[in-house]
PDB file of N, CA and C in Angstrom:
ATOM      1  N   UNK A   1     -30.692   7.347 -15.595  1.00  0.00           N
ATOM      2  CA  UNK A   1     -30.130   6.042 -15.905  1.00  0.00           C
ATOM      3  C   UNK A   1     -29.291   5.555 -14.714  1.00  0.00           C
ATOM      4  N   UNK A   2     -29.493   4.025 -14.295  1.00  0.00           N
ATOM      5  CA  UNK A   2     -28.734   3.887 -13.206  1.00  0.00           C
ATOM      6  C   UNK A   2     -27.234   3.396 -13.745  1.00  0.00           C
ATOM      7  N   UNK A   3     -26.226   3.674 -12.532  1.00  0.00           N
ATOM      8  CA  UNK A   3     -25.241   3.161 -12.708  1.00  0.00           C
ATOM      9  C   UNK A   3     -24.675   1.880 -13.017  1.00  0.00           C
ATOM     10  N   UNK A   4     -23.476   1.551 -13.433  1.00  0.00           N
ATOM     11  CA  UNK A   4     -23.427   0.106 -13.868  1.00  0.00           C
ATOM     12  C   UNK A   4     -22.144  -0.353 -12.870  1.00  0.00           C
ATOM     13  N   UNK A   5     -21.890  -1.338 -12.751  1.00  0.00           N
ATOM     14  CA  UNK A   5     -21.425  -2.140 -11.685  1.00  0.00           C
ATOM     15  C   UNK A   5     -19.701  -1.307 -11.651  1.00  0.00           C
ATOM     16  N   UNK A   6     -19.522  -1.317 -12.738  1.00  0.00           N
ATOM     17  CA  UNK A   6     -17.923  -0.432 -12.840  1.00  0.00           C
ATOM     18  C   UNK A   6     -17.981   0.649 -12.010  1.00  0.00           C
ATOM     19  N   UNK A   7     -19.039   1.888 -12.553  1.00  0.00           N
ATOM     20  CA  UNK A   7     -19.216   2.957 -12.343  1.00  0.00           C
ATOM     21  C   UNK A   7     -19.434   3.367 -10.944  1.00  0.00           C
ATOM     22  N   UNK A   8     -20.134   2.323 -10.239  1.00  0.00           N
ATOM     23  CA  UNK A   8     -20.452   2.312  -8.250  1.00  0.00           C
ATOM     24  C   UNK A   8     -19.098   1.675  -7.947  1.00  0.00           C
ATOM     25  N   UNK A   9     -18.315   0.469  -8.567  1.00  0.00           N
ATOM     26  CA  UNK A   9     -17.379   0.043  -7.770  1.00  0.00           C
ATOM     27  C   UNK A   9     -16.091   1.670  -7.846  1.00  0.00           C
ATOM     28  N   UNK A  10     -15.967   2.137  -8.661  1.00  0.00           N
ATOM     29  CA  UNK A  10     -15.102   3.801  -9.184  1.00  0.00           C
ATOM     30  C   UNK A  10     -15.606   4.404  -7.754  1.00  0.00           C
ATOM     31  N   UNK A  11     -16.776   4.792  -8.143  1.00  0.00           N
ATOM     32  CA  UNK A  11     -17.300   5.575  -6.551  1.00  0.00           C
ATOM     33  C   UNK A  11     -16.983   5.662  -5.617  1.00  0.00           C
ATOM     34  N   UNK A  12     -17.051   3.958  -5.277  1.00  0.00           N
ATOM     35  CA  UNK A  12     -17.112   3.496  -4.072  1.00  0.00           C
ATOM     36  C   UNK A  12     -15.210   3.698  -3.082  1.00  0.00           C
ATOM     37  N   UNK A  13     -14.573   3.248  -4.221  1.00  0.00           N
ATOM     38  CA  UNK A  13     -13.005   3.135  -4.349  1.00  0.00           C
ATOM     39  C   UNK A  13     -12.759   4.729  -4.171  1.00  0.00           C
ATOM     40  N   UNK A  14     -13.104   5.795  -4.620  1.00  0.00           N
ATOM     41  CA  UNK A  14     -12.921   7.054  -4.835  1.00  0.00           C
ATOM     42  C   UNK A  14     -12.926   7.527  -3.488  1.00  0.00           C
ATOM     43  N   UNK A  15     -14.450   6.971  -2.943  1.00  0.00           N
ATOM     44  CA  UNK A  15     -14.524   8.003  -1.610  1.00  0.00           C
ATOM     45  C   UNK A  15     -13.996   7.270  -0.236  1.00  0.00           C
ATOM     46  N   UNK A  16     -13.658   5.993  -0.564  1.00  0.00           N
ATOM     47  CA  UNK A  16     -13.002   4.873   0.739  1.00  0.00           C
ATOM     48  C   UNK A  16     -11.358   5.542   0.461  1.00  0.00           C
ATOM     49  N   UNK A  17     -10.571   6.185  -0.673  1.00  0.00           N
ATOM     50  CA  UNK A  17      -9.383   6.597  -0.834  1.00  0.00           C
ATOM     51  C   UNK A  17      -9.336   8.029  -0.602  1.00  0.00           C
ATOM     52  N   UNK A  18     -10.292   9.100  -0.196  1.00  0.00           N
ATOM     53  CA  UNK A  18     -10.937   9.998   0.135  1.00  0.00           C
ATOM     54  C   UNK A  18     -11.287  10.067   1.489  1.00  0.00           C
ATOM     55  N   UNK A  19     -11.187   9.070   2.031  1.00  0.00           N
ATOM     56  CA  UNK A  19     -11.419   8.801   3.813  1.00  0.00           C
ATOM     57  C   UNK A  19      -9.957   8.165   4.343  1.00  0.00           C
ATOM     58  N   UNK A  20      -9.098   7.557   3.292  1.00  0.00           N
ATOM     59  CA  UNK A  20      -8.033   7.206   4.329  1.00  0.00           C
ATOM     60  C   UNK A  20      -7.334   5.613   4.038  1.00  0.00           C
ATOM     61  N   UNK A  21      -8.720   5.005   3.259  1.00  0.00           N
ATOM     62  CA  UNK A  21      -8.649   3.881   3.193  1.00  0.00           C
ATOM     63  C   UNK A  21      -7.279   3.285   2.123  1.00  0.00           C
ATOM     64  N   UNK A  22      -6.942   2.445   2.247  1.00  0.00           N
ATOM     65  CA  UNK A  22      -6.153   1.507   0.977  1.00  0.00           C
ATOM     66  C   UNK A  22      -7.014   0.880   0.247  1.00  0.00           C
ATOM     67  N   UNK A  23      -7.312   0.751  -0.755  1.00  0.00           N
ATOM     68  CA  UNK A  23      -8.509   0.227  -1.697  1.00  0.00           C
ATOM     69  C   UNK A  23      -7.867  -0.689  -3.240  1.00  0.00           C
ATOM     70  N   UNK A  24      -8.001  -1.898  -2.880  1.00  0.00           N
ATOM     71  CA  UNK A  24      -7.544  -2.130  -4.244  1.00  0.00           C
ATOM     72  C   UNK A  24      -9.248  -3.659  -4.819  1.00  0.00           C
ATOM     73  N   UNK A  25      -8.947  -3.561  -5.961  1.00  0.00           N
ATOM     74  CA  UNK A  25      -9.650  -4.177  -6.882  1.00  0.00           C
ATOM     75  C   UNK A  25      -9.302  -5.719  -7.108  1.00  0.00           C
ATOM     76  N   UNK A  26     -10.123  -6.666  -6.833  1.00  0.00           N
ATOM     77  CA  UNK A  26      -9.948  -8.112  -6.819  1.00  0.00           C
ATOM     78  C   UNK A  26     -10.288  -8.235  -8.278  1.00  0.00           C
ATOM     79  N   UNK A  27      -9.337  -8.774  -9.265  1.00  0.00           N
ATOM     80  CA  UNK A  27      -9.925  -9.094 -10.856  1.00  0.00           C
ATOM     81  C   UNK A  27      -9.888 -10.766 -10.821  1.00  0.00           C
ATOM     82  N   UNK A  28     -11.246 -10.968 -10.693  1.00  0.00           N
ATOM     83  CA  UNK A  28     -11.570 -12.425 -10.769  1.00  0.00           C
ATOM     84  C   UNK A  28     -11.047 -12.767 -11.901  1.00  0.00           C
ATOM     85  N   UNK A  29     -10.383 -13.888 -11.270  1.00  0.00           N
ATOM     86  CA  UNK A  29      -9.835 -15.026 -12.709  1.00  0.00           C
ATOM     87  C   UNK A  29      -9.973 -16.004 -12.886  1.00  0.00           C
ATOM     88  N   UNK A  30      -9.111 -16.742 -13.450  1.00  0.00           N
ATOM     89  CA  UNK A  30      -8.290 -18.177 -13.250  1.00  0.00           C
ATOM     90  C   UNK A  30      -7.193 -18.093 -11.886  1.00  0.00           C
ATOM     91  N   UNK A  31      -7.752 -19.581 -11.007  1.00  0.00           N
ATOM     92  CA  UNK A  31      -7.073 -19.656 -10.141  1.00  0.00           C
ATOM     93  C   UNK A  31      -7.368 -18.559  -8.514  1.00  0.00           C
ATOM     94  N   UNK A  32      -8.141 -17.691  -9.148  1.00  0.00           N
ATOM     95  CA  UNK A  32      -9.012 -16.559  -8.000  1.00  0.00           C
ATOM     96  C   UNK A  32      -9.993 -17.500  -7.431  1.00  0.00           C
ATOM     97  N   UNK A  33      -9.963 -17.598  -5.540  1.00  0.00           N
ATOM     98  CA  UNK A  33     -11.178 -17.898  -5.088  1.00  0.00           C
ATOM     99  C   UNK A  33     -12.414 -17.689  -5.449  1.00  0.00           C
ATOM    100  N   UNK A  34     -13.325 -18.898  -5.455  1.00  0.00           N
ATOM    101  CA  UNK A  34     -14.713 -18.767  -5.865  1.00  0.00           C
ATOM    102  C   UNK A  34     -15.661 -17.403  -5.330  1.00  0.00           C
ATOM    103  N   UNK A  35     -16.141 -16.413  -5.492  1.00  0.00           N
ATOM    104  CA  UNK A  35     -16.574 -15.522  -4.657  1.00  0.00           C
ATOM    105  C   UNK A  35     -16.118 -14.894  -4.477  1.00  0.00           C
ATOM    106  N   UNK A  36     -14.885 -14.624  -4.246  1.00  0.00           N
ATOM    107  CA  UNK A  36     -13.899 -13.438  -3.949  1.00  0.00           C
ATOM    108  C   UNK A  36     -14.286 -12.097  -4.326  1.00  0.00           C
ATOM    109  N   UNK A  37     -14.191 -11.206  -3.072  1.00  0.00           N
ATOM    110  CA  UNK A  37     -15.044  -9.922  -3.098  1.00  0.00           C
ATOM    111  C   UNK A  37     -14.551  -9.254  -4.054  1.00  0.00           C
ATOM    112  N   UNK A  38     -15.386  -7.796  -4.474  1.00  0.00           N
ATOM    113  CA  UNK A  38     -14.737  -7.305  -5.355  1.00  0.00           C
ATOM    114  C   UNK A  38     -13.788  -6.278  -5.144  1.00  0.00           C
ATOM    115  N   UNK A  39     -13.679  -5.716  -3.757  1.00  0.00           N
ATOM    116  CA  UNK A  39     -12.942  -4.663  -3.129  1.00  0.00           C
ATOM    117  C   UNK A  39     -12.126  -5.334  -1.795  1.00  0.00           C
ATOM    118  N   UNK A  40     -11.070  -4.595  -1.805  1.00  0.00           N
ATOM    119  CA  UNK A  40     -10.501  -4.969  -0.463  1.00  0.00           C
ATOM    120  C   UNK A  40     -10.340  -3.883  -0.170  1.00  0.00           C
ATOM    121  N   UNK A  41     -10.606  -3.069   1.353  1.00  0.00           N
ATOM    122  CA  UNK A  41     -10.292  -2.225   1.651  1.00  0.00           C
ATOM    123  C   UNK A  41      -9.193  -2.120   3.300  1.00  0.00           C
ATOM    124  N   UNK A  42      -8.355  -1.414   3.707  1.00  0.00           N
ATOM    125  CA  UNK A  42      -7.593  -1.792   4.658  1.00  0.00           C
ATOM    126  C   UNK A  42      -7.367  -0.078   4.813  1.00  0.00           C
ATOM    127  N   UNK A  43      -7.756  -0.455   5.942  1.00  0.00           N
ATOM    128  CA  UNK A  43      -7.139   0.888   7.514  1.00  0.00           C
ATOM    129  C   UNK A  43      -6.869   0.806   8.767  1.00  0.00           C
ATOM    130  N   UNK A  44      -5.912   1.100   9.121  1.00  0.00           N
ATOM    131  CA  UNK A  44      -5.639   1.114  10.704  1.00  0.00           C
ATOM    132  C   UNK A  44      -5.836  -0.201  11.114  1.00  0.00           C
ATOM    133  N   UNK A  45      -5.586  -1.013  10.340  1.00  0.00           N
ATOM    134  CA  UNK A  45      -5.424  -2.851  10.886  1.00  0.00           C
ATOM    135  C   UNK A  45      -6.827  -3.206  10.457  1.00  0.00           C
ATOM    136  N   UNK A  46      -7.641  -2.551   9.857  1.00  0.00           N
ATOM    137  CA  UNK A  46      -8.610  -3.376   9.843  1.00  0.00           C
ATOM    138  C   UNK A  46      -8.946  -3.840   7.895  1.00  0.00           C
ATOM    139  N   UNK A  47      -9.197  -4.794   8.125  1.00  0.00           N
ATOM    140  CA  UNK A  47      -9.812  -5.239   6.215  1.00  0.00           C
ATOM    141  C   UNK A  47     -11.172  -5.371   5.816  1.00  0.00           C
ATOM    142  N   UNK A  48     -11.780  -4.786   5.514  1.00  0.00           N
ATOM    143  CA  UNK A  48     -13.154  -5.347   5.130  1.00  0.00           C
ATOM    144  C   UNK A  48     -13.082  -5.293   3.466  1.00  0.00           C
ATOM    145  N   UNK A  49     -13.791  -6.579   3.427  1.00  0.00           N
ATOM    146  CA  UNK A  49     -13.904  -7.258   1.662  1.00  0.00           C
ATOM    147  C   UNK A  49     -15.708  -6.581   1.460  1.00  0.00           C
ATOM    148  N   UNK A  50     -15.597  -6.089   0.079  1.00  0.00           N
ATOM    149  CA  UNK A  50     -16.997  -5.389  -0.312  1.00  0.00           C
ATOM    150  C   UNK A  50     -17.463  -6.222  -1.732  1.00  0.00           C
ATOM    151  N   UNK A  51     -18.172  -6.015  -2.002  1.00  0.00           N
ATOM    152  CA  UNK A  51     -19.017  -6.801  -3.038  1.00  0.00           C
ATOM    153  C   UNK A  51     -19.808  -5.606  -3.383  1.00  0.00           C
ATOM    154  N   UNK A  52     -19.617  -5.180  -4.804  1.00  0.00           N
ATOM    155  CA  UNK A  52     -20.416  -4.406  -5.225  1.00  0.00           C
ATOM    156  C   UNK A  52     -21.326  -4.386  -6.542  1.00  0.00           C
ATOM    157  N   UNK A  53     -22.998  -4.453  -6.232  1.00  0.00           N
ATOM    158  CA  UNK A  53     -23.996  -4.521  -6.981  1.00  0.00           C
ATOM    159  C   UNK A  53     -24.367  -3.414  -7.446  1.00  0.00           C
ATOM    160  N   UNK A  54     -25.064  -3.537  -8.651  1.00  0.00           N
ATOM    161  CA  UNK A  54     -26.030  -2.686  -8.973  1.00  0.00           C
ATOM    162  C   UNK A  54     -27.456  -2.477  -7.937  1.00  0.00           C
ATOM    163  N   UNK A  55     -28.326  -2.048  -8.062  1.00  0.00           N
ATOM    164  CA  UNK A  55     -29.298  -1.632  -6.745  1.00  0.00           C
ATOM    165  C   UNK A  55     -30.102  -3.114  -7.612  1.00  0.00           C
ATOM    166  N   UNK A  56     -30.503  -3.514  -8.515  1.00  0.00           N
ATOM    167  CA  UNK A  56     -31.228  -4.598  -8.177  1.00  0.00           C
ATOM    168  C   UNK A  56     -30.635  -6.020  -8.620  1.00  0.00           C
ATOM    169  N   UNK A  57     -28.863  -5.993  -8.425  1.00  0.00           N
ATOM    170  CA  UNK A  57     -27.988  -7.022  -8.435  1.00  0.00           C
ATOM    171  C   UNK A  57     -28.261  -7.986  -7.726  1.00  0.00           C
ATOM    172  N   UNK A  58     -27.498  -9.202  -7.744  1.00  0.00           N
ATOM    173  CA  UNK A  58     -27.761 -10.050  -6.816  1.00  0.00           C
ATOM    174  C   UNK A  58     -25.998 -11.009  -6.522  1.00  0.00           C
ATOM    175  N   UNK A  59     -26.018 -11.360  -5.246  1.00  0.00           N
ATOM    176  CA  UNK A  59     -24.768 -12.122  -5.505  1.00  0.00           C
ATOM    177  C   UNK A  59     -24.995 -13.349  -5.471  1.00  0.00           C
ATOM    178  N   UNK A  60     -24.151 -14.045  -6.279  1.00  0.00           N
ATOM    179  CA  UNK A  60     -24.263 -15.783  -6.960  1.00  0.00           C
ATOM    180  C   UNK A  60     -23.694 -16.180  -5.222  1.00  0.00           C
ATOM    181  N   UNK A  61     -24.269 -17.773  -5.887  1.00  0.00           N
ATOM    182  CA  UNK A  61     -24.391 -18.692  -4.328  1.00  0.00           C
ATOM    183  C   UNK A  61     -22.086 -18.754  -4.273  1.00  0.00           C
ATOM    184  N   UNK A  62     -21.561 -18.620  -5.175  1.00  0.00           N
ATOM    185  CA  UNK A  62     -20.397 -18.255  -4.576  1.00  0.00           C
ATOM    186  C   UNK A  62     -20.184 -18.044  -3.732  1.00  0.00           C
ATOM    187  N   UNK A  63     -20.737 -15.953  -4.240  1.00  0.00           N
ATOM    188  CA  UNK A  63     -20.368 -14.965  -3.214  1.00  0.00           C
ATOM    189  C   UNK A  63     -20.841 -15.034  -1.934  1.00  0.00           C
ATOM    190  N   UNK A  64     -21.821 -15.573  -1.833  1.00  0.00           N
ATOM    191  CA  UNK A  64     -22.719 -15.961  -0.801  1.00  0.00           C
ATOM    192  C   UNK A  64     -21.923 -16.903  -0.007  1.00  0.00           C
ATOM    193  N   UNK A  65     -21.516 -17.803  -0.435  1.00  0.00           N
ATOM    194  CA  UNK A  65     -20.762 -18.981   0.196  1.00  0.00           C
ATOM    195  C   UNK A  65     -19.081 -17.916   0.808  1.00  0.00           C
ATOM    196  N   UNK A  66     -18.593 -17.707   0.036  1.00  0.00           N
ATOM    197  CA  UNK A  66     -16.981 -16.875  -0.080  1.00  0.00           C
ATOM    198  C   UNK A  66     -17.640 -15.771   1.665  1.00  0.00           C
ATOM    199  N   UNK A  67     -18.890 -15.129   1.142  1.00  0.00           N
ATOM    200  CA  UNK A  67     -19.376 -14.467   2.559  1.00  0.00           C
ATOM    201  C   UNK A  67     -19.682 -14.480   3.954  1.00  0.00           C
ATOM    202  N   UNK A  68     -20.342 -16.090   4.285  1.00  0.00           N
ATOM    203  CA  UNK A  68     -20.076 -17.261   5.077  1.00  0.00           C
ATOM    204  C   UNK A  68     -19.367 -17.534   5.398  1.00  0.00           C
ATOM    205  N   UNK A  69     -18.363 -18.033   4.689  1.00  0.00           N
ATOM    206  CA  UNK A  69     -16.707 -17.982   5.436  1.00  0.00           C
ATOM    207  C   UNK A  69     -15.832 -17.361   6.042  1.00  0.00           C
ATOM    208  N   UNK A  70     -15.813 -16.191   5.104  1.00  0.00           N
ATOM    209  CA  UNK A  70     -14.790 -15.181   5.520  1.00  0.00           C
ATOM    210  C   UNK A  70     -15.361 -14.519   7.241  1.00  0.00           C
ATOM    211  N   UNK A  71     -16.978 -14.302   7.396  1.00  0.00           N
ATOM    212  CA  UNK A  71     -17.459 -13.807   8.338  1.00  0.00           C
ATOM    213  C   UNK A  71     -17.456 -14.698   9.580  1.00  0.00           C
ATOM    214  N   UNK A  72     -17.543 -16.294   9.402  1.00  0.00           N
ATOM    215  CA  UNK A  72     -17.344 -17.293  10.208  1.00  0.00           C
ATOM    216  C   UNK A  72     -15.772 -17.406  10.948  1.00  0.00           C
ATOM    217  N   UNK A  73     -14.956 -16.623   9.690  1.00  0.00           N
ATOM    218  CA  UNK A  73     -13.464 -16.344  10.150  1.00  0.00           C
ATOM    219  C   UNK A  73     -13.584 -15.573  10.760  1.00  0.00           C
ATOM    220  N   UNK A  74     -14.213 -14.284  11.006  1.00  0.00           N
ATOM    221  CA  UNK A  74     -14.282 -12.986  11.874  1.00  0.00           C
ATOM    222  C   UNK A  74     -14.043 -12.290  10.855  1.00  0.00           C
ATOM    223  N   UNK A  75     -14.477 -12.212   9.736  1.00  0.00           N
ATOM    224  CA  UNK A  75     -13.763 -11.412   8.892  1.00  0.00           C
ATOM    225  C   UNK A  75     -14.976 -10.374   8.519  1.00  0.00           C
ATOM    226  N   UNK A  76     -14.665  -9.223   7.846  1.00  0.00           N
ATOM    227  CA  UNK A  76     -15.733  -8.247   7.520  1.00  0.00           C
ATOM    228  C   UNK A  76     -16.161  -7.870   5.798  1.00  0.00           C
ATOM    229  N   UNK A  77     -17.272  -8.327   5.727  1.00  0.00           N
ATOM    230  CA  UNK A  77     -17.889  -8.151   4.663  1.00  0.00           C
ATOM    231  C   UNK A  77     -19.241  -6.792   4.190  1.00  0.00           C
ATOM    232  N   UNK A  78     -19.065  -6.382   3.118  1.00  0.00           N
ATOM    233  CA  UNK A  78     -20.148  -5.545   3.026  1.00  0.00           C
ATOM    234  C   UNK A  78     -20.797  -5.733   1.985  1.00  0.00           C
ATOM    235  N   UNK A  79     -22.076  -5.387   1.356  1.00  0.00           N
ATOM    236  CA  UNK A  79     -22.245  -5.714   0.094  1.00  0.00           C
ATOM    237  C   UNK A  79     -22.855  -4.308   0.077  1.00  0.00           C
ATOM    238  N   UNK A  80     -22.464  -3.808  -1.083  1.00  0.00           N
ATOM    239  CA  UNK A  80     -22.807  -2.208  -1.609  1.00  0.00           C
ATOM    240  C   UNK A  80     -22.848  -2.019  -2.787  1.00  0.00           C
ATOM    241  N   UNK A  81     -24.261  -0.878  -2.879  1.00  0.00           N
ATOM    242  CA  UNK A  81     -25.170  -0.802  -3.964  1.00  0.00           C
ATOM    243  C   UNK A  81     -24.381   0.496  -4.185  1.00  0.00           C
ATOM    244  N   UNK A  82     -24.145   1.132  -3.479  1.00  0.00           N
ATOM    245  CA  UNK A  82     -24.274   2.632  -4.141  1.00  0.00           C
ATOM    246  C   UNK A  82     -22.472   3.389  -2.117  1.00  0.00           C
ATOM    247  N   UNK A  83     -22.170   4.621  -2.610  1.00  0.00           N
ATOM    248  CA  UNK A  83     -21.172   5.330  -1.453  1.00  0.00           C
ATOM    249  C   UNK A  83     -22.141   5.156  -0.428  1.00  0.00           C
ATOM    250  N   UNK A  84     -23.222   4.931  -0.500  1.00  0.00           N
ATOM    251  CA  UNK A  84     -24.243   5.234   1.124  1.00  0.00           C
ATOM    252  C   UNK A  84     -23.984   3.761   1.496  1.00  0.00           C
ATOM    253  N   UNK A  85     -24.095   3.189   0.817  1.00  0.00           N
ATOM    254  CA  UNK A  85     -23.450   1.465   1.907  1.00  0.00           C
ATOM    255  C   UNK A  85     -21.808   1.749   2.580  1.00  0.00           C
ATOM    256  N   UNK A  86     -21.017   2.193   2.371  1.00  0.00           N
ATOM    257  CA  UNK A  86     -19.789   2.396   2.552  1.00  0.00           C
ATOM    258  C   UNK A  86     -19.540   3.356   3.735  1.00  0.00           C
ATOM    259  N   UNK A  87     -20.858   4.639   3.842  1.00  0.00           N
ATOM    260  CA  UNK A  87     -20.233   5.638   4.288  1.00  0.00           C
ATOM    261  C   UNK A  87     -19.601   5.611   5.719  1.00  0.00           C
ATOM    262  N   UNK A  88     -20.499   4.465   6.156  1.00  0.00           N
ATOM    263  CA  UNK A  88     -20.111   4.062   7.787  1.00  0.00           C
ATOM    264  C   UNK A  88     -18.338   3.868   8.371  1.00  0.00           C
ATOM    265  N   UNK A  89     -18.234   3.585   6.904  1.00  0.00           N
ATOM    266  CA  UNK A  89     -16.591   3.397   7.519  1.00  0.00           C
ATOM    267  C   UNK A  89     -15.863   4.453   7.204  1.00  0.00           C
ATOM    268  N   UNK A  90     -15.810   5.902   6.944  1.00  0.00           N
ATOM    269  CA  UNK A  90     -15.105   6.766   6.803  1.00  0.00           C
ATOM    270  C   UNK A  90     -15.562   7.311   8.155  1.00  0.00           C
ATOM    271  N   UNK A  91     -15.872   6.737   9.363  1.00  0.00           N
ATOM    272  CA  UNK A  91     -15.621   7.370  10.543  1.00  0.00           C
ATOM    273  C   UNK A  91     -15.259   8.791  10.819  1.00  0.00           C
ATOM    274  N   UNK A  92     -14.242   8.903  12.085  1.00  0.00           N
ATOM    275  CA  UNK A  92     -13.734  10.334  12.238  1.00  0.00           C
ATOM    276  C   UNK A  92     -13.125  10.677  11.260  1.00  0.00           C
ATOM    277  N   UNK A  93     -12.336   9.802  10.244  1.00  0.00           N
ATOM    278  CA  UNK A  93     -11.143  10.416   9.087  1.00  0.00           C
ATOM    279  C   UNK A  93     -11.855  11.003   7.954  1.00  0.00           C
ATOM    280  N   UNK A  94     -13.135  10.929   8.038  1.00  0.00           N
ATOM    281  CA  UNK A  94     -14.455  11.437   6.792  1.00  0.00           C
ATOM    282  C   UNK A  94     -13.671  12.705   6.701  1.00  0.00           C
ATOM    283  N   UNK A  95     -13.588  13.060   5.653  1.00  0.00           N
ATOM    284  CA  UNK A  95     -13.006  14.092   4.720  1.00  0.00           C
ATOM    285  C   UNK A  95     -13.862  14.815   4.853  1.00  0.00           C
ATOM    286  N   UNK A  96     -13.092  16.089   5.185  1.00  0.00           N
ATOM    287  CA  UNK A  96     -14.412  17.458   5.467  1.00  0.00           C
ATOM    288  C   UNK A  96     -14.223  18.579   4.590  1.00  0.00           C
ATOM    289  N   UNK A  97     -15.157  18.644   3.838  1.00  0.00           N
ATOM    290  CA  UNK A  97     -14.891  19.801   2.756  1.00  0.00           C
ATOM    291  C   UNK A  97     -15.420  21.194   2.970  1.00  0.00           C
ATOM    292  N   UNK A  98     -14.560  21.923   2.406  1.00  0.00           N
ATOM    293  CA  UNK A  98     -15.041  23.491   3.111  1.00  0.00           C
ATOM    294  C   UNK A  98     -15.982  23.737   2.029  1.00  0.00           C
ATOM    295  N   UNK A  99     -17.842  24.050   3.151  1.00  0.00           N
ATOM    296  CA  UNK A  99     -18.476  24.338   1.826  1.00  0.00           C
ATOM    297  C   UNK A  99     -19.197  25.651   2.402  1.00  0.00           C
ATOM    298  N   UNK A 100     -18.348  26.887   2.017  1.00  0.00           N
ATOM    299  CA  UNK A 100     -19.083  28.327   2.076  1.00  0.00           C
ATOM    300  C   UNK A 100     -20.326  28.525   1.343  1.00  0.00           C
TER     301      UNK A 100
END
């Protein structure tokens, strides 16, 4: 059974706080930008906003639009299905587990 959008964004948050990252959760509302990602993540000066789908999700012309912008700002966006979209950014601080 595949995962559901909660269950990958948990993941995703788990192993970006597992590498180093600051990770907090955008709860779309009232008064929340149109699109507004669903993750913010921040390290060492840097922010990248994530958007996270199910593997055959899709993002509304919002997010799409909110994605356009922010990247036209210089800003960094990801959109992730599953920890393998993410893993790129746990760089050198990737958590190394002792596996005898």
């Amino acid at each position: 059974m595949a995962a559901n959008e909660t269950a990958i964004r948990r993941q995703i948050q788990d192993y970006l706080r597992w590498t180093g990252w600051f990770v907090y959760y955008n709860l779309a509302g009232l008064g929340s930008y149109p699109g507004l990602s669903d993750l913010v993540a921040v390290r060492d000066g840097r922010v990248v906003h994530i958007e996270v789908k199910t593997p055959k999700g899709v993002q509304s012309e919002k997010q799409k639009r909110f994605q356009r912008k922010l990247e036209a700002a210089g800003g960094e966006y990801v959109l992730a299905r599953s920890v393998a979209d993410v893993e790129h950014l746990a760089g050198e601080k990737q958590l190394q587990l002792d596996r005898r």
